[in-house]
N, C-alpha and C. Protein backbone atom coordinates (compact mmCIF):
# COMPACT_ATOMS: atom_id res chain seq x y z
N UNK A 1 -16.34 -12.06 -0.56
CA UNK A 1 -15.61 -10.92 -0.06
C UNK A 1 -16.50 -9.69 -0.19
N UNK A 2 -16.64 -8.91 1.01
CA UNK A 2 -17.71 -8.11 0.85
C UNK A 2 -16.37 -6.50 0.56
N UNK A 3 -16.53 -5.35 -0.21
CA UNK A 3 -15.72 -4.47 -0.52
C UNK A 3 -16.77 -3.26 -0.10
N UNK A 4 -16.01 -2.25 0.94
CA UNK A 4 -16.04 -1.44 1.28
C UNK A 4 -15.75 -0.18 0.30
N UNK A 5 -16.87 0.93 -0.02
CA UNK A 5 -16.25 1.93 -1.38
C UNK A 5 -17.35 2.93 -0.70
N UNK A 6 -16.56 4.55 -0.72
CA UNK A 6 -17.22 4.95 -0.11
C UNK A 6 -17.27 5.88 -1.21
N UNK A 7 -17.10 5.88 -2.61
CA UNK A 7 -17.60 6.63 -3.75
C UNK A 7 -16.47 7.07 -3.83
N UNK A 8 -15.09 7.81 -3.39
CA UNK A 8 -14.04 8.89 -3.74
C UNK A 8 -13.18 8.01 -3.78
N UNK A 9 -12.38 7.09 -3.18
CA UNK A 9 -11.42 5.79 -3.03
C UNK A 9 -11.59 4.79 -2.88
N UNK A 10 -10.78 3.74 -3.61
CA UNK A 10 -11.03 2.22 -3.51
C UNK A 10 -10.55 1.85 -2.35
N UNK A 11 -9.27 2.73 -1.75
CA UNK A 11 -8.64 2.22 -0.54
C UNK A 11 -8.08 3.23 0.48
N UNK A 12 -7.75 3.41 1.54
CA UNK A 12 -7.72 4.37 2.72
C UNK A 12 -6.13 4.07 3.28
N UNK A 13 -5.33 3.79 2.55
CA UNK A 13 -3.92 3.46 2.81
C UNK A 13 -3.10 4.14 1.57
N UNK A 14 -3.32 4.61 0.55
CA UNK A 14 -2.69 5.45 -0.99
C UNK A 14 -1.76 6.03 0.21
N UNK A 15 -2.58 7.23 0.89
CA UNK A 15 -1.44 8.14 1.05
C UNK A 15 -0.55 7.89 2.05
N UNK A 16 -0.53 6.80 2.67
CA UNK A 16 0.33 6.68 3.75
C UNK A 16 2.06 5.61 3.21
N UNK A 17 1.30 5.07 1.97
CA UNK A 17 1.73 4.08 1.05
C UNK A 17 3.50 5.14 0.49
N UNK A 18 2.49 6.24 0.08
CA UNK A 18 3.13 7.10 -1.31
C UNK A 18 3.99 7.99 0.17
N UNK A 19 3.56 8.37 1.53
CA UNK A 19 4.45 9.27 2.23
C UNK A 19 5.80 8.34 2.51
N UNK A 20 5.40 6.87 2.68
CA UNK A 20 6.40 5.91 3.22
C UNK A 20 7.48 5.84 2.11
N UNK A 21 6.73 5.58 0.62
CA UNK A 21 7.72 4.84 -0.66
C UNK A 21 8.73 6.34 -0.12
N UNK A 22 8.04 7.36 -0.52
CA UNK A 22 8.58 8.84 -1.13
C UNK A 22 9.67 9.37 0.44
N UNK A 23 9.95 8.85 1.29
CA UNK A 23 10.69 8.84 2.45
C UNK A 23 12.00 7.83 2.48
N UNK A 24 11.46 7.25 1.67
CA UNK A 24 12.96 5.83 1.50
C UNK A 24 13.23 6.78 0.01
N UNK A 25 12.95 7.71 -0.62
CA UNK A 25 13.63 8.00 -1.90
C UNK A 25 13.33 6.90 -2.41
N UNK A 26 12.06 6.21 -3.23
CA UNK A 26 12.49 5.12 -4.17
C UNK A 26 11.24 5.28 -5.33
N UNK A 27 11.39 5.10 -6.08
CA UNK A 27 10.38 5.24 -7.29
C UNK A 27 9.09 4.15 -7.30
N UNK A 28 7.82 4.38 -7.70
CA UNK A 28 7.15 3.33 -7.75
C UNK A 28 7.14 2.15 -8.37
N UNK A 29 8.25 2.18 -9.40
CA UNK A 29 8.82 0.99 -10.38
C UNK A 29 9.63 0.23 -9.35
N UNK A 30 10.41 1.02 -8.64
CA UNK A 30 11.68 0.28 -7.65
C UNK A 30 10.68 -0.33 -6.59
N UNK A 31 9.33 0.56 -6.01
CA UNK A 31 8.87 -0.29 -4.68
C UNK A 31 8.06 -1.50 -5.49
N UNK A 32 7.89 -1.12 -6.61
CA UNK A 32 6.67 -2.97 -7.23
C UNK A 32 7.69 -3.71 -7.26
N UNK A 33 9.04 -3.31 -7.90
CA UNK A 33 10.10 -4.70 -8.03
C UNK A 33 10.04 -5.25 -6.65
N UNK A 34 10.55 -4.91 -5.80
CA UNK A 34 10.98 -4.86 -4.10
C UNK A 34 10.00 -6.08 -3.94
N UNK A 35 8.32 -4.87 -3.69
CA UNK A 35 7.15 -5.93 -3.34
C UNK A 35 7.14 -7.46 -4.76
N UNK A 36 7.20 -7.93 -5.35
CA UNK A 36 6.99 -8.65 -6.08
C UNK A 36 7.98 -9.51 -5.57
N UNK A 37 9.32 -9.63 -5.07
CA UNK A 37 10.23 -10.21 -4.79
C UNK A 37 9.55 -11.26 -3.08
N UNK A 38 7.92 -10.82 -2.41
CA UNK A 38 7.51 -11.35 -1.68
C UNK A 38 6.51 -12.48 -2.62
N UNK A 39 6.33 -12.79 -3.87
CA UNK A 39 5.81 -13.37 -4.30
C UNK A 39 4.43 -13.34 -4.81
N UNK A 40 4.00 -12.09 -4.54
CA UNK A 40 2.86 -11.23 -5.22
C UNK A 40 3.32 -10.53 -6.63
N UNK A 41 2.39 -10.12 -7.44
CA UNK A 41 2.96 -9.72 -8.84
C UNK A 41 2.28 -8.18 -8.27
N UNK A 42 3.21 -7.29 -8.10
CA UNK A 42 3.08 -5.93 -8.19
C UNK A 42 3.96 -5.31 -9.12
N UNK A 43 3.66 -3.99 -9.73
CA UNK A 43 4.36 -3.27 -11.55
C UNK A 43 3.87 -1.80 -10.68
N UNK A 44 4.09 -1.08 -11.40
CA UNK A 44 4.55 0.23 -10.82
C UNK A 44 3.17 1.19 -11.01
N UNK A 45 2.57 0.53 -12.02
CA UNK A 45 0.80 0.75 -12.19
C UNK A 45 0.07 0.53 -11.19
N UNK A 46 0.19 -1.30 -10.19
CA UNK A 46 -0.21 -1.06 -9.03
C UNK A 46 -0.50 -0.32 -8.26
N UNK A 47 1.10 0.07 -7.80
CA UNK A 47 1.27 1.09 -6.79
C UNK A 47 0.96 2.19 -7.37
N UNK A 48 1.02 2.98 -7.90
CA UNK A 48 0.37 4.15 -8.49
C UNK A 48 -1.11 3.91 -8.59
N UNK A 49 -1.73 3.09 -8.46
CA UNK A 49 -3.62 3.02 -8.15
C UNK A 49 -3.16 2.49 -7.08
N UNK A 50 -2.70 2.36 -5.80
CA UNK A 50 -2.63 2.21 -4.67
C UNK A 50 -3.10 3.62 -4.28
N UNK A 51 -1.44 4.29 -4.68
CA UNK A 51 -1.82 5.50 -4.09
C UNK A 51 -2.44 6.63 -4.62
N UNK A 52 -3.19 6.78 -5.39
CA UNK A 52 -4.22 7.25 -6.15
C UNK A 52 -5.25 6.74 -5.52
N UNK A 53 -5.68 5.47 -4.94
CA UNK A 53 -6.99 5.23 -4.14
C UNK A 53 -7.74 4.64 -5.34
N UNK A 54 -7.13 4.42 -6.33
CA UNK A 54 -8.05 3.59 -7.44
C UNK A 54 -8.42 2.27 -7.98
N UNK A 55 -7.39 1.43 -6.75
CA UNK A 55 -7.55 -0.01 -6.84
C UNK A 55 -7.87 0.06 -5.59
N UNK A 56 -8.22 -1.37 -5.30
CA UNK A 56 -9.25 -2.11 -3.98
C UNK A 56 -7.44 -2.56 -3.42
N UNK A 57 -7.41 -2.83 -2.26
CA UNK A 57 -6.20 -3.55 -1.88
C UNK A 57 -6.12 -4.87 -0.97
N UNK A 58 -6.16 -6.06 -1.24
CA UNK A 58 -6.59 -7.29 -0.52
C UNK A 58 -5.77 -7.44 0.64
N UNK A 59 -5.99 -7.69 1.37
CA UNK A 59 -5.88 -7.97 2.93
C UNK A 59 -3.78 -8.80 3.09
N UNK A 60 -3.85 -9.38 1.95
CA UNK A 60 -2.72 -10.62 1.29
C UNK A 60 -1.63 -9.11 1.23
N UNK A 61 -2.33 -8.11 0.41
CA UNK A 61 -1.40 -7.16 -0.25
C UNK A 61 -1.30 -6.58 1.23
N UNK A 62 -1.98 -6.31 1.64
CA UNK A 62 -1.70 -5.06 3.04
C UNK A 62 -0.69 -5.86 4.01
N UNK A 63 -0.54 -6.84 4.14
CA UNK A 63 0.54 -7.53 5.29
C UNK A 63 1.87 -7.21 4.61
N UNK A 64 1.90 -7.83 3.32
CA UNK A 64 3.50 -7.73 2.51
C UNK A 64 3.93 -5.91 2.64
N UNK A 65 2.88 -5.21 2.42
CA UNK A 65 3.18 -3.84 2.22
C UNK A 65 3.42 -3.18 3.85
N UNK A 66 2.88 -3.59 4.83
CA UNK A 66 3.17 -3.76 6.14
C UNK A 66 4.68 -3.89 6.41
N UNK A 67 4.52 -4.98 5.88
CA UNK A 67 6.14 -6.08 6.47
C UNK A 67 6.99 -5.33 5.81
N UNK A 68 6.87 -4.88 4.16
CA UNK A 68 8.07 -4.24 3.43
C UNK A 68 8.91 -2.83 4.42
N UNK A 69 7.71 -1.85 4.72
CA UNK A 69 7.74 -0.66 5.15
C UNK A 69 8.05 -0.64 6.90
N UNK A 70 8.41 -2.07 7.39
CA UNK A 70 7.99 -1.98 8.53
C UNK A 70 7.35 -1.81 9.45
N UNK A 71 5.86 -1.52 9.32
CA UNK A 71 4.89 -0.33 9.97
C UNK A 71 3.21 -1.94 9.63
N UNK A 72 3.15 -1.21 11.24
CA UNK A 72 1.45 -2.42 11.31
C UNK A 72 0.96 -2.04 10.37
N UNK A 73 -0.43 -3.24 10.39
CA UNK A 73 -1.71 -2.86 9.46
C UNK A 73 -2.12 -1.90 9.80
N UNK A 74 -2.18 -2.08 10.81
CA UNK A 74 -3.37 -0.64 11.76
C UNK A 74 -2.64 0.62 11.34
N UNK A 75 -1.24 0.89 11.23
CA UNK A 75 -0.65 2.45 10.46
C UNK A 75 -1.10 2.30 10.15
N UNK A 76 -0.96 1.72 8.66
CA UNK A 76 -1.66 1.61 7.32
C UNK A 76 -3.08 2.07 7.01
N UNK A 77 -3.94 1.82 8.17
CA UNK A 77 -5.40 1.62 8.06
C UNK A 77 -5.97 2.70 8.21
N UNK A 78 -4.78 3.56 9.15
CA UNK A 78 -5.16 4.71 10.00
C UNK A 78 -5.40 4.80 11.33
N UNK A 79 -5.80 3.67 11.65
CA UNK A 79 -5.85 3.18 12.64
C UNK A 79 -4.96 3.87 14.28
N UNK A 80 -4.07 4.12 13.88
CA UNK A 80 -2.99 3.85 14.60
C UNK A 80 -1.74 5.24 14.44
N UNK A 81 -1.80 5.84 15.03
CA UNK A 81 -0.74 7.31 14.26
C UNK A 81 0.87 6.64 14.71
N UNK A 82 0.87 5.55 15.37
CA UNK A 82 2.48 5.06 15.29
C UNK A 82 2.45 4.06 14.77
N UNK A 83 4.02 3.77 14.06
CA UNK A 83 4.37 3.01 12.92
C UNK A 83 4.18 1.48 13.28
N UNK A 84 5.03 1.53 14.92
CA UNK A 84 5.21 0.11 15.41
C UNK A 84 4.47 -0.59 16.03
């Protein structure tokens, strides 16, 4: 697996992560329970180095976090300024 780091963030999705959780009103403890219930082990530390940009985020994690929020990879990526 080759990892992309461009020195300031591990990952280029934190803030789109933290505008989405923080729009449903839900705490980062409440979105790791949620995500973990897809069968990945996410804790509220995760997501908080999600969106902090201080963990790496595997490709596995970006679909579930996709699917949770409703919204493509490509939102996510930046890719893409619409959700659907």
């Amino acid at each position: 697996m080759k990892i992309y780091w461009n020195g300031k963030s591990k990952n280029i999705i934190g803030q789109r992560i933290r505008e989405l959780r923080q729009n449903q009103k839900i705490s980062q403890r409440t979105l790791a329970a949620r995500l973990s219930l897809s069968g990945i082990e996410f804790t509220d530390l995760t997501v908080l180095r999600i969106e902090n940009g201080t963990r790496f985020v595997p490709d596995y994690e970006l679909v579930v976090l996709a699917d949770y929020f409703h919204v493509t990879t490509d939102f996510l990526l930046g890719r893409n300024i619409e959700k659907q």
